[in-house]
Protein backbone atom coordinates (compact mmCIF):
# COMPACT_ATOMS: atom_id res chain seq x y z
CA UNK A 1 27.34 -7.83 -54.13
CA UNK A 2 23.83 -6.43 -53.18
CA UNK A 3 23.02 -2.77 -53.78
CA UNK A 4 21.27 -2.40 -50.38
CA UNK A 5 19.96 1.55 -50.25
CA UNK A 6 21.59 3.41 -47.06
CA UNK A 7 20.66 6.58 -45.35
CA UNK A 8 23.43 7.82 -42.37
CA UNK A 9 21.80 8.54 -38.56
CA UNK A 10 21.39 12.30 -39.80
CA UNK A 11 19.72 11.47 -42.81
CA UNK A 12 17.39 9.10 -40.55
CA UNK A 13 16.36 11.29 -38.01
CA UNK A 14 15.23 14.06 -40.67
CA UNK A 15 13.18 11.46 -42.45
CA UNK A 16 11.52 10.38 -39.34
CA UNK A 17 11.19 14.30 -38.45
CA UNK A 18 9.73 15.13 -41.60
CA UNK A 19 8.00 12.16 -43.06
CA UNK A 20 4.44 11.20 -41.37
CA UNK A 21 5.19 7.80 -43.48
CA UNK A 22 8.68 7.01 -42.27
CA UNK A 23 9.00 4.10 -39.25
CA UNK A 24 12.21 3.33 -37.55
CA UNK A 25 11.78 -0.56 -37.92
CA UNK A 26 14.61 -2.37 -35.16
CA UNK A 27 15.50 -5.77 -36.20
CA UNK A 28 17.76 -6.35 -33.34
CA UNK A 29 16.62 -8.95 -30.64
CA UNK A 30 13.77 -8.61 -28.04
CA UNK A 31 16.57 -8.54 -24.88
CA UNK A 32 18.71 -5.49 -27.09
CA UNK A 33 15.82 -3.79 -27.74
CA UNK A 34 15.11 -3.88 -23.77
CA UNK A 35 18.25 -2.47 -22.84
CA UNK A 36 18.52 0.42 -25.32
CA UNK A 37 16.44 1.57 -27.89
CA UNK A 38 15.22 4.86 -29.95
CA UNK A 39 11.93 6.01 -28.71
CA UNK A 40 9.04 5.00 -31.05
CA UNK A 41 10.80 2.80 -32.99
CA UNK A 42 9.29 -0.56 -33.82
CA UNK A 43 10.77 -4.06 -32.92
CA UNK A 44 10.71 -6.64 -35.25
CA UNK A 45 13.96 -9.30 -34.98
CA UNK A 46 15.45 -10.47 -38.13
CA UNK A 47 14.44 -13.50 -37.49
CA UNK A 48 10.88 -13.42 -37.17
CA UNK A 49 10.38 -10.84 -39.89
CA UNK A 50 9.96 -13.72 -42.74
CA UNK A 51 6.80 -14.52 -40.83
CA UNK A 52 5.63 -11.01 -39.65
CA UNK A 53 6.44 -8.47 -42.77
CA UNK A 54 2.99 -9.41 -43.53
CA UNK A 55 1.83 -6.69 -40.07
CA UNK A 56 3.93 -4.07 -42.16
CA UNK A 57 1.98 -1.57 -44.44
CA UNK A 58 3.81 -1.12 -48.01
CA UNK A 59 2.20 2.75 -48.12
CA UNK A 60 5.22 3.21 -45.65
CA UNK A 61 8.99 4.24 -45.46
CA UNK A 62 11.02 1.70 -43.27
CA UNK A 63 14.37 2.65 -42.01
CA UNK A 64 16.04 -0.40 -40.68
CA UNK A 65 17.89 -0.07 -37.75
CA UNK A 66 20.47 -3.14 -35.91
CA UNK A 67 23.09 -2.55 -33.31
CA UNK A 68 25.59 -2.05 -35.67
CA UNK A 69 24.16 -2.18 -39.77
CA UNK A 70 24.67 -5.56 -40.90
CA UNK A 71 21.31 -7.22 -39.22
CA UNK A 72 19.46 -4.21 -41.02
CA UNK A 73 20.85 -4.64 -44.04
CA UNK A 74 20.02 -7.97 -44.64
CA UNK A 75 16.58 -7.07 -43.49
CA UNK A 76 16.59 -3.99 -45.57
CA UNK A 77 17.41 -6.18 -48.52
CA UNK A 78 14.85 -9.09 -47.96
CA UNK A 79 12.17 -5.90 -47.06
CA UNK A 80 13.12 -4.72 -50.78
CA UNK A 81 12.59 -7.52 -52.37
CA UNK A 82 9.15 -8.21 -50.84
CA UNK A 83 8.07 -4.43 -52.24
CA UNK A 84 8.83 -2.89 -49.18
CA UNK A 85 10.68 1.02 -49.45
CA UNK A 86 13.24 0.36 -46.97
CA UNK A 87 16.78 2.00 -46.64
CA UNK A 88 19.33 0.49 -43.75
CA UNK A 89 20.31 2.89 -41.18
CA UNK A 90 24.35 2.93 -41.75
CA UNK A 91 26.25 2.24 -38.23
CA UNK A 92 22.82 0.97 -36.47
CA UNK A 93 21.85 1.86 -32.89
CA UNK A 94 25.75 2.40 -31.68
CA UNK A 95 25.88 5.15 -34.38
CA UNK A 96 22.93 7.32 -33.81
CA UNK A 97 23.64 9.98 -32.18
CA UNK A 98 20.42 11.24 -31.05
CA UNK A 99 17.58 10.33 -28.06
CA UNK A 100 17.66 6.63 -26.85
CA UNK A 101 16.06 5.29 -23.99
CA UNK A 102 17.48 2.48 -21.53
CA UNK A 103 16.05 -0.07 -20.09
């Protein structure tokens, strides 16, 4: 299996606090992202990012967030192997525990 780096919600959210570089990247689709979603975090579906990874900056720390880990990890590991420093968020939006906003 794939070695797919991991960092939990807590880990996440002290990243983002303390890392000017860090971006909460959301792969999960334009309508989930509508109804909840973690302020300044960045939408990019799965399933466009083979054609827009190219808008991301490599000189940054992505921490890949889905609704539940598995979208993001996928993500995380095609972000990897394009040279990206990316690490999935484990448990995805239903597991953080900290500020969301609603649609």
């Amino acid at each position: 299996m794939f070695n797919i780096p991991e960092v939990t919600p807590d880990e996440a959210k002290k990243i983002l606090e303390t890392d000017e570089n860090a971006v909460l990247l959301d792969v999960r689709t334009p309508q989930e992202y509508r109804s909840v979603r973690v302020p300044n975090s960045v939408l990019i579906p799965v399933d466009d990012l083979r054609f827009k990874f190219r808008e991301l900056d490599k000189n940054k720390k992505y921490l890949v967030l889905c609704r539940s880990g598995n979208r993001s990890a996928f993500a995380t590991y095609a972000l990897r192997q394009l040279g990206f420093d990316a690490y999935n968020v484990m448990g995805g939006i239903i597991s953080w525990p900290y500020e969301i906003e609603r649609g």
